[in-house]
Protein backbone atom coordinates (compact mmCIF):
# COMPACT_ATOMS: atom_id res chain seq x y z
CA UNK A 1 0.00 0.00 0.00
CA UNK A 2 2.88 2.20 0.65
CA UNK A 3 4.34 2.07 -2.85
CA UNK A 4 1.44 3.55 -4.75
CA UNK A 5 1.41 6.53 -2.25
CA UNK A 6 4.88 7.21 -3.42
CA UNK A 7 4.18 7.24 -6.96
CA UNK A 8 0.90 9.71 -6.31
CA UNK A 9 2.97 11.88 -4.12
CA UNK A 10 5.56 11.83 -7.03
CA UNK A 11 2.88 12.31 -9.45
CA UNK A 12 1.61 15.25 -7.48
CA UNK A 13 4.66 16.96 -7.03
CA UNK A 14 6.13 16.88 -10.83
CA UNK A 15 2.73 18.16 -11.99
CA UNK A 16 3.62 21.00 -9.31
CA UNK A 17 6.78 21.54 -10.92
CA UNK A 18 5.34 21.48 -14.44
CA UNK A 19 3.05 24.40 -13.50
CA UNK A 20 5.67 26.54 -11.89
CA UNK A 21 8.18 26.02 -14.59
CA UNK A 22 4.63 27.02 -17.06
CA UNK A 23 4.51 29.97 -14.83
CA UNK A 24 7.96 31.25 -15.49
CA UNK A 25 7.74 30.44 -19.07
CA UNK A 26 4.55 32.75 -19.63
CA UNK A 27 6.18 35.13 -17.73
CA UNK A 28 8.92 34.94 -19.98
CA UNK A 29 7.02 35.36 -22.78
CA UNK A 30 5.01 38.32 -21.77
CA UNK A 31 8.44 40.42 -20.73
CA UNK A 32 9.62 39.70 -24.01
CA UNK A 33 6.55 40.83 -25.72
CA UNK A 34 7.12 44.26 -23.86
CA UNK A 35 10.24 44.59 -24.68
CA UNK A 36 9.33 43.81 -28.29
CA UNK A 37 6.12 46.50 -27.98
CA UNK A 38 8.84 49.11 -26.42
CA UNK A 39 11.64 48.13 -28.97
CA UNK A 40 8.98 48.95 -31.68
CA UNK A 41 7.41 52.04 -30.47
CA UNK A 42 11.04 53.54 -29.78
CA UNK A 43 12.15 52.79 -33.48
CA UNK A 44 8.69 54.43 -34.67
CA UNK A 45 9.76 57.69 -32.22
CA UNK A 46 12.72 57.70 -34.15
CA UNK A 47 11.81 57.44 -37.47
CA UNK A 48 9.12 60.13 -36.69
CA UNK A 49 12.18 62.51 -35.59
CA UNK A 50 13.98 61.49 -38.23
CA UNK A 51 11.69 62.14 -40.62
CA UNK A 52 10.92 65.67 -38.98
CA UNK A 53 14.61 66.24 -39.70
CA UNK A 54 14.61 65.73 -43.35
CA UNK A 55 11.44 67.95 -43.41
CA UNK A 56 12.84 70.73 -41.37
CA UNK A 57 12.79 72.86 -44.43
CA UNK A 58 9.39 73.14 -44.49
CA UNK A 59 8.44 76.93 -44.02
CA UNK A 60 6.30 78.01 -41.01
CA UNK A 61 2.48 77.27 -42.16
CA UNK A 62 0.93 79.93 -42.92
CA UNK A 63 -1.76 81.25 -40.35
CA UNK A 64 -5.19 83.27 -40.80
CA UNK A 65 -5.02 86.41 -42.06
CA UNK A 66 -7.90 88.27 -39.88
CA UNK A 67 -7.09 86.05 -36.47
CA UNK A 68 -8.90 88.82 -34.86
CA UNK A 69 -12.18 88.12 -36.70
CA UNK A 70 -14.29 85.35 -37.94
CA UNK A 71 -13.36 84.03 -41.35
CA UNK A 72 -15.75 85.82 -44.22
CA UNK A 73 -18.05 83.73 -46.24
CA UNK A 74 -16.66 82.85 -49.61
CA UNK A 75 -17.78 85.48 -52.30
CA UNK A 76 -18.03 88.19 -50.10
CA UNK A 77 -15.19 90.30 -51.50
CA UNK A 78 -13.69 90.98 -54.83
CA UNK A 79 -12.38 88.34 -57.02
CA UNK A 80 -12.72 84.81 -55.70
CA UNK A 81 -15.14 82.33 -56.49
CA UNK A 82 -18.45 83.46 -56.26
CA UNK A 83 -21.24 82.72 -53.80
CA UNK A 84 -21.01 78.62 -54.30
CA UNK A 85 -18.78 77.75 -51.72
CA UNK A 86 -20.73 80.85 -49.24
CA UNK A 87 -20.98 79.50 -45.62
CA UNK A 88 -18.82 76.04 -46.71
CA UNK A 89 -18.15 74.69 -43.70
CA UNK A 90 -16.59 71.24 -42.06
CA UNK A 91 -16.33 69.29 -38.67
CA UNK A 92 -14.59 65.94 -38.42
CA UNK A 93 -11.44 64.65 -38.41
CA UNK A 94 -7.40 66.08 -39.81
CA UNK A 95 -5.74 62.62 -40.74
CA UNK A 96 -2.13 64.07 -41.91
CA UNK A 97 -0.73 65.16 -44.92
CA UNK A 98 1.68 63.50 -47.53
CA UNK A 99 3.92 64.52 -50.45
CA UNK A 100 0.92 65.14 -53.28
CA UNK A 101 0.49 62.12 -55.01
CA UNK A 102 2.40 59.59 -52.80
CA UNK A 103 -0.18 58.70 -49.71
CA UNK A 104 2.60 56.94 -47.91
CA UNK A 105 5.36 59.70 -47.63
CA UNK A 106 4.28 61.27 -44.59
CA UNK A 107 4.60 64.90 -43.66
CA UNK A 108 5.19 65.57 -39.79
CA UNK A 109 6.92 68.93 -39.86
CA UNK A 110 5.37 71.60 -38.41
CA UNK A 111 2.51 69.81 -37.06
CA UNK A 112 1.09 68.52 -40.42
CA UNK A 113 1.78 64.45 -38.83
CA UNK A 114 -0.47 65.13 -35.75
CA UNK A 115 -4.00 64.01 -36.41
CA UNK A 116 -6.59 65.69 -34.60
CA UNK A 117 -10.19 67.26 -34.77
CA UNK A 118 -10.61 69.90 -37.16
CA UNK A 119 -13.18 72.32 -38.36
CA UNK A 120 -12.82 74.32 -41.91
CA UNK A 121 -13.93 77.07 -43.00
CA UNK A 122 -13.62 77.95 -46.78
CA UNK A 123 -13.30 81.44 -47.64
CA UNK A 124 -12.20 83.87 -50.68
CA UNK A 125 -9.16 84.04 -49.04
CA UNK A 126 -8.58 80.07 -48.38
CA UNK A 127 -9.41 77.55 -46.29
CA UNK A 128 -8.98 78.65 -42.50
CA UNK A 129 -8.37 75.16 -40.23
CA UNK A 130 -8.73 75.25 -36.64
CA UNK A 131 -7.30 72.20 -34.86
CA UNK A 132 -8.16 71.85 -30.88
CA UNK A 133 -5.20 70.40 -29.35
CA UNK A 134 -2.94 70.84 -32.36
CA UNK A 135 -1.46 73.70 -34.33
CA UNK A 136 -4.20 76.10 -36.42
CA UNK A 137 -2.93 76.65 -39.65
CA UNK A 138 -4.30 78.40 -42.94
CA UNK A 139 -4.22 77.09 -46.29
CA UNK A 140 -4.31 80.61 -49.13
CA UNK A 141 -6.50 80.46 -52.13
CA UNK A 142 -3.32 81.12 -54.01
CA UNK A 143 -1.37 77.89 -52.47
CA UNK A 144 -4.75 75.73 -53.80
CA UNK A 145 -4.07 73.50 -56.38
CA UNK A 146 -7.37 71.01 -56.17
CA UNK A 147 -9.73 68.66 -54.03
CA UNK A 148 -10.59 65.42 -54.54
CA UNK A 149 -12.24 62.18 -53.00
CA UNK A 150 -10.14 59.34 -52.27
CA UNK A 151 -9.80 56.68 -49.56
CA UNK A 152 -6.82 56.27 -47.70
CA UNK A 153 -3.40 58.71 -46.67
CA UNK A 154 -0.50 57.77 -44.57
CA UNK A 155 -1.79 55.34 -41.84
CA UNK A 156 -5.83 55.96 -42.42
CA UNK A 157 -7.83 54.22 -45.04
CA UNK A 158 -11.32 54.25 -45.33
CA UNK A 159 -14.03 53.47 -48.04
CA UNK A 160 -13.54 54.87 -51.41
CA UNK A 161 -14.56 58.75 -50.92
CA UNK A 162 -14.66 58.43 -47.25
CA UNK A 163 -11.26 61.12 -47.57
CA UNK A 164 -11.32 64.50 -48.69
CA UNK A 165 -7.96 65.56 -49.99
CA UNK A 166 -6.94 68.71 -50.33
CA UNK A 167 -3.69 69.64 -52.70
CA UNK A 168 -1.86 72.49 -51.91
CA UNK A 169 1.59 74.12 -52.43
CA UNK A 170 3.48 75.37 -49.69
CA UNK A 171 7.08 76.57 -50.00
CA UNK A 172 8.36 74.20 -52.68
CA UNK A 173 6.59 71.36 -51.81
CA UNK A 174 3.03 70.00 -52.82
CA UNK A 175 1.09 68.76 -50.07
CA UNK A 176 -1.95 66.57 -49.83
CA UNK A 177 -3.79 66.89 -46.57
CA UNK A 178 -6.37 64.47 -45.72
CA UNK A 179 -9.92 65.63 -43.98
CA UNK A 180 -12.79 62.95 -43.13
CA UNK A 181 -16.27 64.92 -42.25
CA UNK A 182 -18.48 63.89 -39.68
CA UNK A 183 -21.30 63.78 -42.23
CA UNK A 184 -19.53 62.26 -45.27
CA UNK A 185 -21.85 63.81 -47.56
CA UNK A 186 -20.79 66.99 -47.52
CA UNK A 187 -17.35 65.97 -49.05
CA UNK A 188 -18.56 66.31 -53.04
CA UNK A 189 -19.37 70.21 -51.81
CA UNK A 190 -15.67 70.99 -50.90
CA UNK A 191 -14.30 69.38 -54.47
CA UNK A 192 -16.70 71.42 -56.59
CA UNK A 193 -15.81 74.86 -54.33
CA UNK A 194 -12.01 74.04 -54.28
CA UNK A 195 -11.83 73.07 -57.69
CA UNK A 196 -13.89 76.28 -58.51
CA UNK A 197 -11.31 78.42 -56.45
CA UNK A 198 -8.36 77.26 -58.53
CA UNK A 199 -9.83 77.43 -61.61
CA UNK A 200 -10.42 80.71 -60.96
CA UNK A 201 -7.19 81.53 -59.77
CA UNK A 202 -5.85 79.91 -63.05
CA UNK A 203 -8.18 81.56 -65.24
CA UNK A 204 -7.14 85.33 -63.71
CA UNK A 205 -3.62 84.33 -63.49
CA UNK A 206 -4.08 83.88 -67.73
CA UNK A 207 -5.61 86.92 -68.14
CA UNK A 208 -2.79 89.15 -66.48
């Protein structure tokens, strides 16, 4: 009788064993996955710097030109584009901007890379975007080179058209910055008042 109690106690105590040494080995496991996690957000911190670096020649964007005021309705003074794009506002979402016409080559300069609420305003004079918790910064109906629908920039994609992307030329470099509205809808406005801006900008620009 006393020999099978040895092999139970036996029994008992290697399965004991087997679960601490499964113990160690998760824990193991999981330390390595932070390290992993922190080895992988540190290289993305530096390639954001880095990147930052390269782009350090980006001039200062520009900012509204009556801060002190609210923006004026598109159409309201001379020249522009007319009373389409009167009142054209937008709330939603600033997903970053890219070198225009490559959606992977990420802009982060100047606070272009942080994504953030935004609402626009389009006016005769541009389009005025106001960013809570990130830098404001104005976009001149001279620097506007076109809108259109798409569905993805630099780390967002969406359904096709659920991105409104704005092209615009800043210093020497052409820009596409990426704007989702909260009511998709009103995305197909923007393009037709954009576009209608720098056509008219082209067209006065011909006649001079």
């Amino acid at each position: 009788m006393t020999t099978p109690l040895i092999i139970q106690a036996a029994e008992e105590a290697e399965r004991q064993s087997a679960e601490v040494t499964d113990w160690a080995a998760r824990l193991g496991w999981v330390a390595g996955l932070l390290l992993f996690i922190a080895l992988v957000y540190w290289l993305m911190r530096q390639g954001w710097k880095w990147r930052g670096a390269l782009q350090s020649g980006l001039p200062e964007l520009p900012t509204r030109p009556d801060a002190g005021g609210d923006p004026r309705p598109a159409g309201t003074h001379g020249g522009g584009s007319g009373g389409a794009a009167a009142g054209l506002r937008l709330s939603g979402r600033y997903h970053g901007s890219t070198t225009a016409g490559q959606w992977l080559d990420r802009i982060v300069a100047r606070g272009l890379g942080s994504r953030s609420r935004a609402e626009l305003t389009l006016t005769d004079a541009g389009i005025d975007v106001v960013r809570p918790g990130a830098a404001d910064f104005f976009i001149p109906a001279g620097a506007l080179r076109g809108a259109r629908l798409d569905k993805g920039i630099a780390g967002k994609v969406l359904a096709e058209g659920g991105l409104l992307i704005v092209t615009w030329e800043h210093g020497d470099r052409m820009i596409d910055s990426g704007f989702r509205s909260d009511r998709a809808a009103e995305h197909t406005a923007w393009v037709e008042a954009v576009d209608s801006i720098t056509k008219n900008d082209m067209t006065e620009g011909a006649a001079r």
